[in-house]
PDB file of N, CA and C in Angstrom:
ATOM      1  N   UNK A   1      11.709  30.720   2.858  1.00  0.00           N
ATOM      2  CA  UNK A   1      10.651  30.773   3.850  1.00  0.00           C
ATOM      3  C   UNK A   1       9.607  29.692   3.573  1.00  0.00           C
ATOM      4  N   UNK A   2       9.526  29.455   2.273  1.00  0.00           N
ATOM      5  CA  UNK A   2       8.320  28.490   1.797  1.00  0.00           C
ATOM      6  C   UNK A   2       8.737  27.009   2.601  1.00  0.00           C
ATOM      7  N   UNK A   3      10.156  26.848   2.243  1.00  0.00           N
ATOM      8  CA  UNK A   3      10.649  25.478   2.494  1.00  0.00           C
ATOM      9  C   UNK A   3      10.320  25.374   3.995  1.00  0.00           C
ATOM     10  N   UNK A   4      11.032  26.360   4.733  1.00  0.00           N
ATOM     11  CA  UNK A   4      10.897  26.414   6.437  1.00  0.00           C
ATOM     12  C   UNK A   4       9.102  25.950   6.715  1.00  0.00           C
ATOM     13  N   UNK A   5       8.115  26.580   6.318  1.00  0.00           N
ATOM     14  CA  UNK A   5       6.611  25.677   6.313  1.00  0.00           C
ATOM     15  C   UNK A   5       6.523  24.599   6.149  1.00  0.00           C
ATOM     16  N   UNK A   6       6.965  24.163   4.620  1.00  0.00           N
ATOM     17  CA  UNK A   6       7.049  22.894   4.282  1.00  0.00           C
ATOM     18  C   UNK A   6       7.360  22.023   5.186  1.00  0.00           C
ATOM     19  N   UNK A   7       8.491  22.035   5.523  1.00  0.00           N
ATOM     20  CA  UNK A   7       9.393  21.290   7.314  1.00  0.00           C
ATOM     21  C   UNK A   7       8.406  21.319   8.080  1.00  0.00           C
ATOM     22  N   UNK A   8       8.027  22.200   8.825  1.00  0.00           N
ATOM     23  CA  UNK A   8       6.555  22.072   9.446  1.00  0.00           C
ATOM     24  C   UNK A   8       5.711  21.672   9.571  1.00  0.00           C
ATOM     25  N   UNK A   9       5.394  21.602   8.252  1.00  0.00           N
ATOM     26  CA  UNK A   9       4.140  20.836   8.259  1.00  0.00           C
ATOM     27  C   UNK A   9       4.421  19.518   7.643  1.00  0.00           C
ATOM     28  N   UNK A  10       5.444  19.160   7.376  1.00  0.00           N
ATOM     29  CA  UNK A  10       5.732  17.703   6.651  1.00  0.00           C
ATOM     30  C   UNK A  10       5.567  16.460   8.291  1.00  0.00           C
ATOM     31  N   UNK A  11       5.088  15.289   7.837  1.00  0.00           N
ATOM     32  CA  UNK A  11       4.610  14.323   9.175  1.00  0.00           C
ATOM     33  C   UNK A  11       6.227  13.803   9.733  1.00  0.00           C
ATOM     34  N   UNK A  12       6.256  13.586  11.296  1.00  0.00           N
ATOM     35  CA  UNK A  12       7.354  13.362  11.841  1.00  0.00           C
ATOM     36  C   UNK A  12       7.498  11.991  11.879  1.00  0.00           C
ATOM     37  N   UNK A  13       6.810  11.240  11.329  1.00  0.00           N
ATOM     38  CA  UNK A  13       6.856   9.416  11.440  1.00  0.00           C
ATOM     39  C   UNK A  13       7.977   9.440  11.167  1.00  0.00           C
ATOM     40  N   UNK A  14       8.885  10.010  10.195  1.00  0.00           N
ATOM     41  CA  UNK A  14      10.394   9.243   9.953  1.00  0.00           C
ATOM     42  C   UNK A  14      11.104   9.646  11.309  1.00  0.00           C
ATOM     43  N   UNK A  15      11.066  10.065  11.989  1.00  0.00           N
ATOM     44  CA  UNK A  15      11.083  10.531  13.431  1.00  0.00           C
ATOM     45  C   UNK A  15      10.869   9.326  14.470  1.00  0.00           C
ATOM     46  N   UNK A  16       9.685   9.134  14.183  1.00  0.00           N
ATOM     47  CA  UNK A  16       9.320   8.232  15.463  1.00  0.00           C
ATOM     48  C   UNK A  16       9.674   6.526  15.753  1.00  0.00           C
ATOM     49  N   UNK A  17      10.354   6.903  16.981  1.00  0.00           N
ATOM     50  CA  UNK A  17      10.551   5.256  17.530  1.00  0.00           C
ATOM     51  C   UNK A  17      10.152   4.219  17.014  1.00  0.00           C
ATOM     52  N   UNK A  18      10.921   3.137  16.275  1.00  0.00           N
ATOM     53  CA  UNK A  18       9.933   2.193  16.063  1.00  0.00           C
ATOM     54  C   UNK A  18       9.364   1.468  17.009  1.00  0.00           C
ATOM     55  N   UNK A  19       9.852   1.697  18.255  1.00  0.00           N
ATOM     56  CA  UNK A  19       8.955   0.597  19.544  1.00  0.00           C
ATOM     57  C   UNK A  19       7.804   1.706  19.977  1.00  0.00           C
ATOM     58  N   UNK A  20       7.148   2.549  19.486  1.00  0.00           N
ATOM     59  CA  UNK A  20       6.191   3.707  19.416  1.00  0.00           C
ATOM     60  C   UNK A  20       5.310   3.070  18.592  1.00  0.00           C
ATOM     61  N   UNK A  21       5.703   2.260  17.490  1.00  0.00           N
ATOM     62  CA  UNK A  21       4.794   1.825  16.580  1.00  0.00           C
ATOM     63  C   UNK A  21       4.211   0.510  16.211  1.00  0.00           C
ATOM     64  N   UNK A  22       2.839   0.190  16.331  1.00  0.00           N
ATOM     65  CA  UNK A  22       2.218  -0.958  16.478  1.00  0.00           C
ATOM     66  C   UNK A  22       2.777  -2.097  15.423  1.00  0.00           C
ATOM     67  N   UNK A  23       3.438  -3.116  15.533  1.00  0.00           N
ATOM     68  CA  UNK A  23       4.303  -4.046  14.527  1.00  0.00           C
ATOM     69  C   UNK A  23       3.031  -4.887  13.771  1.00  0.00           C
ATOM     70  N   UNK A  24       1.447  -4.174  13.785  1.00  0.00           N
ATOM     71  CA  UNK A  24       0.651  -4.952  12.675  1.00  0.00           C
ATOM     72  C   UNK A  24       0.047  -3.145  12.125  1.00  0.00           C
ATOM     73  N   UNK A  25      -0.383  -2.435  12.532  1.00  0.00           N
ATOM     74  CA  UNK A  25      -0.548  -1.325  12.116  1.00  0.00           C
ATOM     75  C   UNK A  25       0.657  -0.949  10.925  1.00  0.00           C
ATOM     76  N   UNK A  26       1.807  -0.393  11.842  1.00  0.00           N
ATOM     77  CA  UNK A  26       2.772   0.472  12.087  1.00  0.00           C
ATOM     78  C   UNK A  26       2.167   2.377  12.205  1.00  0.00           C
ATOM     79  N   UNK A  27       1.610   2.324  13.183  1.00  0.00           N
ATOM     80  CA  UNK A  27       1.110   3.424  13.595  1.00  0.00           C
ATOM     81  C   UNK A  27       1.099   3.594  14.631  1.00  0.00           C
ATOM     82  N   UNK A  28       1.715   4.745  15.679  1.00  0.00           N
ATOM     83  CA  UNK A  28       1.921   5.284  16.988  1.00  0.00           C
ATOM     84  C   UNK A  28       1.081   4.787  17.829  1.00  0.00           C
ATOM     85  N   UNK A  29       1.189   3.769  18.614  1.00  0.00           N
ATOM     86  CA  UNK A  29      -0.089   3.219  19.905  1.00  0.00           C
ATOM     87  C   UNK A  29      -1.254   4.119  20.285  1.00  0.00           C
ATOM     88  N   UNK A  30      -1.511   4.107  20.909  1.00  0.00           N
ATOM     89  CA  UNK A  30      -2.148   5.073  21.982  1.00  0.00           C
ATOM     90  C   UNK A  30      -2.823   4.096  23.025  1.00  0.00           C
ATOM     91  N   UNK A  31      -3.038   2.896  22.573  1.00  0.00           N
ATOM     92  CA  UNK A  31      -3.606   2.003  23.769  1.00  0.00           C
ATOM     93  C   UNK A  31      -2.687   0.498  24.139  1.00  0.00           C
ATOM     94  N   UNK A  32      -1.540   0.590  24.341  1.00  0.00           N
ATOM     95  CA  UNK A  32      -0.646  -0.261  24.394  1.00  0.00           C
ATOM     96  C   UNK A  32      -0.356  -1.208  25.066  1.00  0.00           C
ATOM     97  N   UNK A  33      -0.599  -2.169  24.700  1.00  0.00           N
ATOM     98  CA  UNK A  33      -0.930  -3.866  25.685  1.00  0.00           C
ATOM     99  C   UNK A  33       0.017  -4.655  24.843  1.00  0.00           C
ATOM    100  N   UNK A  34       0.613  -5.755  26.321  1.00  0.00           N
ATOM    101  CA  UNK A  34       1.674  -6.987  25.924  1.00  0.00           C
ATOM    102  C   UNK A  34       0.804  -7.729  25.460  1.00  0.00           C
ATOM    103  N   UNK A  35       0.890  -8.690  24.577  1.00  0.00           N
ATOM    104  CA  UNK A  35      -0.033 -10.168  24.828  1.00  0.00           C
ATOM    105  C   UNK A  35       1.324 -11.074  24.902  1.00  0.00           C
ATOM    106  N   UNK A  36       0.649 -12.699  24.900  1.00  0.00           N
ATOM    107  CA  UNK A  36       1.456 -13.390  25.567  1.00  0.00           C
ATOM    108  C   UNK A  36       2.448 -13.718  24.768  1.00  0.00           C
ATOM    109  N   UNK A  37       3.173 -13.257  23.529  1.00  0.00           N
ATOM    110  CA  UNK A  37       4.506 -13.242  23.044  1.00  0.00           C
ATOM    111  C   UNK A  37       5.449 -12.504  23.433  1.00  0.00           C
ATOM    112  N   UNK A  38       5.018 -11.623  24.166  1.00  0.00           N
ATOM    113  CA  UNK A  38       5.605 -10.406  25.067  1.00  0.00           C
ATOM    114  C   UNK A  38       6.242  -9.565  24.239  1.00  0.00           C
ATOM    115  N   UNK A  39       5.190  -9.116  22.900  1.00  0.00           N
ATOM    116  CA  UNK A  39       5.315  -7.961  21.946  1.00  0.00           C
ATOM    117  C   UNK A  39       3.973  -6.972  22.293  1.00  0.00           C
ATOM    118  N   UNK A  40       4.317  -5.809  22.321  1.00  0.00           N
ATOM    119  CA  UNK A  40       3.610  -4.698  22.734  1.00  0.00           C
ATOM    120  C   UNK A  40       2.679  -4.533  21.092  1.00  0.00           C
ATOM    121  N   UNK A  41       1.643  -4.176  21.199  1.00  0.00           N
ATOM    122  CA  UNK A  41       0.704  -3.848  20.369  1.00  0.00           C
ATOM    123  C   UNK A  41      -0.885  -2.793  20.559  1.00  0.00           C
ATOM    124  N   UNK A  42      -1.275  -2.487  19.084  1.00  0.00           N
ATOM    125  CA  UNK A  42      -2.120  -1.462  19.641  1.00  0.00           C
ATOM    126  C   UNK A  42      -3.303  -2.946  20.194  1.00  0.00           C
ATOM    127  N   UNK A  43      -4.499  -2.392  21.186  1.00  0.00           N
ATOM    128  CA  UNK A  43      -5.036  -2.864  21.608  1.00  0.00           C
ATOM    129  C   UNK A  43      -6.045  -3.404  20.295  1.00  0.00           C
ATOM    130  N   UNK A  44      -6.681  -2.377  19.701  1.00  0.00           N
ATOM    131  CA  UNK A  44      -7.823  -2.979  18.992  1.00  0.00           C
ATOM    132  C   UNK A  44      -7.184  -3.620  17.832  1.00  0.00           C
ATOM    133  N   UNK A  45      -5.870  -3.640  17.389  1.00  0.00           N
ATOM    134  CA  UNK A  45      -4.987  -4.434  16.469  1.00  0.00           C
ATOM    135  C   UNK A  45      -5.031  -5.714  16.746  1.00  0.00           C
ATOM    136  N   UNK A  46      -4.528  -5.804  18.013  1.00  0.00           N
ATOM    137  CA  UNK A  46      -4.297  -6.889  18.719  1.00  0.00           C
ATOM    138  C   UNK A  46      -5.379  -8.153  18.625  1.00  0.00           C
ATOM    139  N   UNK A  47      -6.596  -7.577  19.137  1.00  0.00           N
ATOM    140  CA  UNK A  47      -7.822  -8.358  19.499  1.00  0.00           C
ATOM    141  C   UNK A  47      -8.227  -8.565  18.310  1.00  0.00           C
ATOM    142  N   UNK A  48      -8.685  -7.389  17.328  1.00  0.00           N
ATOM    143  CA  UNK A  48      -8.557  -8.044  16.002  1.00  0.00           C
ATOM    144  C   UNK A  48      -7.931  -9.202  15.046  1.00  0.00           C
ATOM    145  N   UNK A  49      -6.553  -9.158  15.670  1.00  0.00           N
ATOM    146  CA  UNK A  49      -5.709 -10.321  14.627  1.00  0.00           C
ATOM    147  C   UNK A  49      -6.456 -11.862  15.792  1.00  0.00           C
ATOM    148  N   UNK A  50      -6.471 -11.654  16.817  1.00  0.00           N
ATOM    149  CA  UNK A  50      -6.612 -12.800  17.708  1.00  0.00           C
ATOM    150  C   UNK A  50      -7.765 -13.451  17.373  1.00  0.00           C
ATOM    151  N   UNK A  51      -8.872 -12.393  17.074  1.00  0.00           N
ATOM    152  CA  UNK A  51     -10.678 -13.200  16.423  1.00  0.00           C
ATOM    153  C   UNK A  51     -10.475 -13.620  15.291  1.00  0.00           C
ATOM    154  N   UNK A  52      -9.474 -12.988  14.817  1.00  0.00           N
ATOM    155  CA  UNK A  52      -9.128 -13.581  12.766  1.00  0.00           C
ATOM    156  C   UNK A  52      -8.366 -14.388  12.548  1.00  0.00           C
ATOM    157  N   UNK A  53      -6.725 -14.390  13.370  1.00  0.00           N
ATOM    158  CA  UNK A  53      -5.901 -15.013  13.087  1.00  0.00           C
ATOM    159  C   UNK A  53      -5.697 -16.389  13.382  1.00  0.00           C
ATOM    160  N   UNK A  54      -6.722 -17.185  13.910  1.00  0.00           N
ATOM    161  CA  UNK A  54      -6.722 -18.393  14.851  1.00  0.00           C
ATOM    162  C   UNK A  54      -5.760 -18.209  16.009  1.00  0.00           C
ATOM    163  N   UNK A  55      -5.741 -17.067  16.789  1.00  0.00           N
ATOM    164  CA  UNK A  55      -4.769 -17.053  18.112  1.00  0.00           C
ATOM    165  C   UNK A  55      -3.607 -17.207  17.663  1.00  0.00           C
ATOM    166  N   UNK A  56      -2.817 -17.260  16.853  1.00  0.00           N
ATOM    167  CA  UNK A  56      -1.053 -16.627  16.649  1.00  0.00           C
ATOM    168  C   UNK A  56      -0.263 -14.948  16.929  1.00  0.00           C
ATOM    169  N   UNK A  57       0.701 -15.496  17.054  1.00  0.00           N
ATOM    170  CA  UNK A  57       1.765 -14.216  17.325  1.00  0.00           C
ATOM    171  C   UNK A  57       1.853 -13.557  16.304  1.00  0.00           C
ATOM    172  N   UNK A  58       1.268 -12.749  15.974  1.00  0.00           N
ATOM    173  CA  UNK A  58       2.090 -11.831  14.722  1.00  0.00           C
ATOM    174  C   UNK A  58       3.275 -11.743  14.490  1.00  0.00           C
ATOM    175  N   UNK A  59       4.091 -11.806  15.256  1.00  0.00           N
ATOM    176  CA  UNK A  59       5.693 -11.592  14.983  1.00  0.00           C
ATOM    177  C   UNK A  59       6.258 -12.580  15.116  1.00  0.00           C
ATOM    178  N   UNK A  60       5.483 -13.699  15.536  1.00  0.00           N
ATOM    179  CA  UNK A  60       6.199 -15.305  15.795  1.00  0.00           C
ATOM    180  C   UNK A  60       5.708 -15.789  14.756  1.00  0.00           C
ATOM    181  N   UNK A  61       4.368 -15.697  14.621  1.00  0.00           N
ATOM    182  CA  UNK A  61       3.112 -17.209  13.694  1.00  0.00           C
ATOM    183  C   UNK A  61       3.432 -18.247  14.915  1.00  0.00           C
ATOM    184  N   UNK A  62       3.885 -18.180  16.093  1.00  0.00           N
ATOM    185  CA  UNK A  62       3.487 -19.424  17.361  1.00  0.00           C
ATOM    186  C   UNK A  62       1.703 -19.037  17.774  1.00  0.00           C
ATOM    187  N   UNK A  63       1.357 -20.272  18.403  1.00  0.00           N
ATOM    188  CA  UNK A  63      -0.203 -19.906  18.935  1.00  0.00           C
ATOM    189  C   UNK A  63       0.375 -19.101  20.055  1.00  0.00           C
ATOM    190  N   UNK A  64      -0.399 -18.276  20.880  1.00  0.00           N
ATOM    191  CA  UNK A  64      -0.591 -17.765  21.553  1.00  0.00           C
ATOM    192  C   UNK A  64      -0.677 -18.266  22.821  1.00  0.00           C
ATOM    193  N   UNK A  65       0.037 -18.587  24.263  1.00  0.00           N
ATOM    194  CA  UNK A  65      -0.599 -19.314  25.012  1.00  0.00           C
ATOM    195  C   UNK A  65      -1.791 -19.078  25.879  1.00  0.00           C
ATOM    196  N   UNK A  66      -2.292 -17.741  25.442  1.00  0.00           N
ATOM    197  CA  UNK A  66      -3.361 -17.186  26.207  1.00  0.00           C
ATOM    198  C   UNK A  66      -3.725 -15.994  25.352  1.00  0.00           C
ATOM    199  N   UNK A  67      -5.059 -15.846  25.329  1.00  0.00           N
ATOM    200  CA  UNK A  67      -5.532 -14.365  24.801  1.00  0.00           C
ATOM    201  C   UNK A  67      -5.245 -12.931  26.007  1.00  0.00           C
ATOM    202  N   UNK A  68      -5.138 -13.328  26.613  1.00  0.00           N
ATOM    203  CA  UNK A  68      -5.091 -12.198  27.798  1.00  0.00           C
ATOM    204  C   UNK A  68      -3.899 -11.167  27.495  1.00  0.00           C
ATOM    205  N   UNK A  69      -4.522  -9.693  27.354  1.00  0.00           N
ATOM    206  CA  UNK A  69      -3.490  -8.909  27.323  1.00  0.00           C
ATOM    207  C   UNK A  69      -3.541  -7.757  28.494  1.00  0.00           C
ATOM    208  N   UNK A  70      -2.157  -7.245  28.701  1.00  0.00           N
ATOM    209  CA  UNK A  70      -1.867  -6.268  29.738  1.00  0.00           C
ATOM    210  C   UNK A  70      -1.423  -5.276  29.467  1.00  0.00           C
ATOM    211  N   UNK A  71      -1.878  -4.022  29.860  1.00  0.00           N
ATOM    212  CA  UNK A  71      -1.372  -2.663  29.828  1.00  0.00           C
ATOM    213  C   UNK A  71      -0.438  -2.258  29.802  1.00  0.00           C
ATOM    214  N   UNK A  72       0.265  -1.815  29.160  1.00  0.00           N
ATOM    215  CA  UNK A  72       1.666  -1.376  29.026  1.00  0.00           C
ATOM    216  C   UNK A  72       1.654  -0.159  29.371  1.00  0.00           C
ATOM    217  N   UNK A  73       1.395   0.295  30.535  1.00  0.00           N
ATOM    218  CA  UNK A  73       1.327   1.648  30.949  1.00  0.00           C
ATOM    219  C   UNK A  73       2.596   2.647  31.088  1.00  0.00           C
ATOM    220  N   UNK A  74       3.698   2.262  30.797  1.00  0.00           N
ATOM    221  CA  UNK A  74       5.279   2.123  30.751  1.00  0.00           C
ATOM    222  C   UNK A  74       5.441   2.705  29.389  1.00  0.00           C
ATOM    223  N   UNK A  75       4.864   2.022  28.469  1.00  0.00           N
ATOM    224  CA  UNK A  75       4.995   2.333  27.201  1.00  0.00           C
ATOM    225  C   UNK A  75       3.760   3.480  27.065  1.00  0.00           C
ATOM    226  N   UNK A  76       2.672   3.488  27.223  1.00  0.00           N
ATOM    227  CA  UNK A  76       2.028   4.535  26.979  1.00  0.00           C
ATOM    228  C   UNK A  76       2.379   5.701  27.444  1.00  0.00           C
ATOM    229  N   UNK A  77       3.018   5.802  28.746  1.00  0.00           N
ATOM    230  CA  UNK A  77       3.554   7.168  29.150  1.00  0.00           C
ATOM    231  C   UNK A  77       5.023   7.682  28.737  1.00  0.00           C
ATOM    232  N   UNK A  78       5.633   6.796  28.083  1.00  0.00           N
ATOM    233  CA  UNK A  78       6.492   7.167  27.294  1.00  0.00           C
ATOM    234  C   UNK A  78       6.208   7.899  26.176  1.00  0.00           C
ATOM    235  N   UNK A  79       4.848   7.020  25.188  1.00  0.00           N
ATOM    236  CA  UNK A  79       4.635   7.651  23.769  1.00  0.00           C
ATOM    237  C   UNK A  79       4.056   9.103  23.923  1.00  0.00           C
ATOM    238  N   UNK A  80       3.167   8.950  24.786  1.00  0.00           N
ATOM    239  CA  UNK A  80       2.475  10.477  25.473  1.00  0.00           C
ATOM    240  C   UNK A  80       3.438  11.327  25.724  1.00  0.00           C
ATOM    241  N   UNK A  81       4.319  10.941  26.587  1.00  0.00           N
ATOM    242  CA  UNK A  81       5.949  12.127  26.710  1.00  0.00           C
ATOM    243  C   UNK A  81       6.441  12.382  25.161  1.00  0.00           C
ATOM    244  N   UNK A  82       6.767  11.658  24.752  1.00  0.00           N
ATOM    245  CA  UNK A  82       7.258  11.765  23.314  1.00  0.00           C
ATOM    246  C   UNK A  82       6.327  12.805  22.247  1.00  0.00           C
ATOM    247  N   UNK A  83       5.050  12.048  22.452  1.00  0.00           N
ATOM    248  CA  UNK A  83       4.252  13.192  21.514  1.00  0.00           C
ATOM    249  C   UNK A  83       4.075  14.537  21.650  1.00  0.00           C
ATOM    250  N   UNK A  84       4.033  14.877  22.810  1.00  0.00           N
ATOM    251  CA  UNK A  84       3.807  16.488  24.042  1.00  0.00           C
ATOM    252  C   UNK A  84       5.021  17.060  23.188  1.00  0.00           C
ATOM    253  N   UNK A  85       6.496  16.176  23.199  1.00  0.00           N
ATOM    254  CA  UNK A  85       7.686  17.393  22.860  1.00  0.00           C
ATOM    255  C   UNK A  85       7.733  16.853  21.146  1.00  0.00           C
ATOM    256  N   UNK A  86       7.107  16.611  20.160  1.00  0.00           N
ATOM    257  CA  UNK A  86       7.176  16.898  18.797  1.00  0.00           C
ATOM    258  C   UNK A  86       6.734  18.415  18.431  1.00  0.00           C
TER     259      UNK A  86
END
């Protein structure tokens, strides 16, 4: 019975999607925007690496051809579905 809690309460990250998870975090989105490498990221991750990083791709190291990022509203209502049934 102890173990059955344990399971319970142990965290489901080994569980979760890795396209669920921010590739500079690695922590579940919740505010999920493309920028212009057309890698999904958390938002305040994002803008963060962009004021620090001199404008590169995190997952490239290419510059960036634009700071402008877009809502991934596709992906957020996915992770939201996903989280509801854990």
């Amino acid at each position: 019975m102890k173990k059955i809690e344990e399971l319970k309460m142990a965290p489901v990250s080994n569980c979760t999607p890795d396209e669920y998870l921010c590739p500079i975090t690695r922590e579940i989105m919740k505010d999920p925007v493309i920028a212009a490498d057309g890698y999904s990221y958390e938002r305040e991750a994002i803008e963060s690496w962009i004021n620090t990083k001199s404008r590169t791709s995190p997952m490239t190291n290419l510059p960036l051809q634009t700071t402008l990022l877009t809502p991934n509203r596709t992906l957020k209502m996915a992770i939201l579905r996903w989280t509801t049934c854990q």
